[in-house]
Protein backbone atom coordinates (compact mmCIF):
# COMPACT_ATOMS: atom_id res chain seq x y z
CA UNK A 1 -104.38 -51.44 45.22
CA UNK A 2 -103.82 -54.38 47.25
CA UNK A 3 -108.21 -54.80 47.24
CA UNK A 4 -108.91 -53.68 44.27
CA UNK A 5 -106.55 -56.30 42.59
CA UNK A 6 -108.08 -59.41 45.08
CA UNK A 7 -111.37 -57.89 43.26
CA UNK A 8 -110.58 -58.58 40.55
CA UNK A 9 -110.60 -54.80 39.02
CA UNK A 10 -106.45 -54.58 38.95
CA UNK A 11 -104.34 -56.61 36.99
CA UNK A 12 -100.21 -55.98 37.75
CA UNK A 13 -97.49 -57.90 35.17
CA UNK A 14 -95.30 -57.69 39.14
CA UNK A 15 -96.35 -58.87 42.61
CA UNK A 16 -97.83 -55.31 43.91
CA UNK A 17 -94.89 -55.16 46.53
CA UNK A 18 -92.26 -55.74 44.25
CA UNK A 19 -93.41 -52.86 41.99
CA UNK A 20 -93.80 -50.35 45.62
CA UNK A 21 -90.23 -51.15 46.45
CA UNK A 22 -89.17 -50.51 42.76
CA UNK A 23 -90.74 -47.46 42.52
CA UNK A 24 -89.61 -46.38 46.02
CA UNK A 25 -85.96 -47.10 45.23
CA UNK A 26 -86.71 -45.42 41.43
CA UNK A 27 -89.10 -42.77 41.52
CA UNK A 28 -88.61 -41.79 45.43
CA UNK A 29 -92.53 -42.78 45.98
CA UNK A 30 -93.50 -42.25 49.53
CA UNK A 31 -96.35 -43.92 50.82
CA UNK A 32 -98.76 -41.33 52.72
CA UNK A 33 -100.62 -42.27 56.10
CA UNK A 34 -104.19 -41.17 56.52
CA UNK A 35 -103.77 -38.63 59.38
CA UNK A 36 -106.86 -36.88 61.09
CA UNK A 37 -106.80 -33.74 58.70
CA UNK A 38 -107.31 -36.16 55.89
CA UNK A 39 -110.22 -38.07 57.81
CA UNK A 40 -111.84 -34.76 58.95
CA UNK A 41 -111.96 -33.09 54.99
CA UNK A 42 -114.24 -35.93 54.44
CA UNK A 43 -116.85 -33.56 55.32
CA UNK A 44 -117.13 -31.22 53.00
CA UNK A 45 -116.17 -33.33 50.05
CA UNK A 46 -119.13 -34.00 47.35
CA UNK A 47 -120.42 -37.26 46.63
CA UNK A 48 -120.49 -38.27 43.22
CA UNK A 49 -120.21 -41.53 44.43
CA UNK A 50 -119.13 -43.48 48.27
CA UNK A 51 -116.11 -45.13 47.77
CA UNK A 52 -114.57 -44.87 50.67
CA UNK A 53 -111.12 -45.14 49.07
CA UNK A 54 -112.09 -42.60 46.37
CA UNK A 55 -113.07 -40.26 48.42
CA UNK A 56 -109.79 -40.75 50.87
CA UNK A 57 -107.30 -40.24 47.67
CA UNK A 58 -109.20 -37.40 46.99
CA UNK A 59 -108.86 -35.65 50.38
CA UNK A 60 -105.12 -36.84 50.32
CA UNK A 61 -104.20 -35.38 46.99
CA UNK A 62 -105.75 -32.06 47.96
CA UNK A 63 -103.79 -31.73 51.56
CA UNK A 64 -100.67 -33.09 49.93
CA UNK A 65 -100.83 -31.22 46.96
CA UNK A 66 -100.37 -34.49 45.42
CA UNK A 67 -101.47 -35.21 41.82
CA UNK A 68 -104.08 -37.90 41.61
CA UNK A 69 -103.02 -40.95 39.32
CA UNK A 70 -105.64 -43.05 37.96
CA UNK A 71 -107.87 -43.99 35.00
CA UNK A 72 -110.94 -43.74 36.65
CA UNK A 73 -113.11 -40.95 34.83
CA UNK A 74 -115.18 -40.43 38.28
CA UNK A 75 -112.47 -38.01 39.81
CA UNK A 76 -113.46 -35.96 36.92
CA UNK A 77 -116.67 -35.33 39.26
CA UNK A 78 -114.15 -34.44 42.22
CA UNK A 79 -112.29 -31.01 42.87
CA UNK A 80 -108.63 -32.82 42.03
CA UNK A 81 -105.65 -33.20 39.86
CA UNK A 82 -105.99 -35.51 38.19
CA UNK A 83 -102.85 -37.88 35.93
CA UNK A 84 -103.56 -40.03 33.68
């Protein structure tokens, strides 16, 4: 989040860490490390596209069985849940 807003592509009404530490407090969100078994399902994930980021979420989500949030209509391309 932290990139994409100093690109210019995210826009927050909050400082980013004030909304994390809200929403950890409110909504009991855990931030998830990238461990080796996320690194390694790389692999066999497709490439609609090589956002390195993308593509990282996308392994996480699966492993986690975490529901992807986002607006972004390329995870429709991915094999994910996707919210929002």
């Amino acid at each position: 989040m932290q990139i994409k807003i100093q690109l210019g592509k995210l826009r927050l009404q909050l400082p980013l860490e004030e909304i994390i530490r809200s929403q950890q407090e409110t909504n009991n969100l855990q931030i998830l490390p990238i461990s080796l078994a996320h690194t390694l399902a790389l692999e066999g994930l497709p490439m609609p596209h090589r956002d390195p980021f993308d593509r990282l979420w996308v392994v996480q989500a699966n492993i986690e069985g975490a529901t992807l949030i986002s607006r972004d209509k390329i995870f429709e391309q991915y094999p994910v849940q996707v919210f929002w």
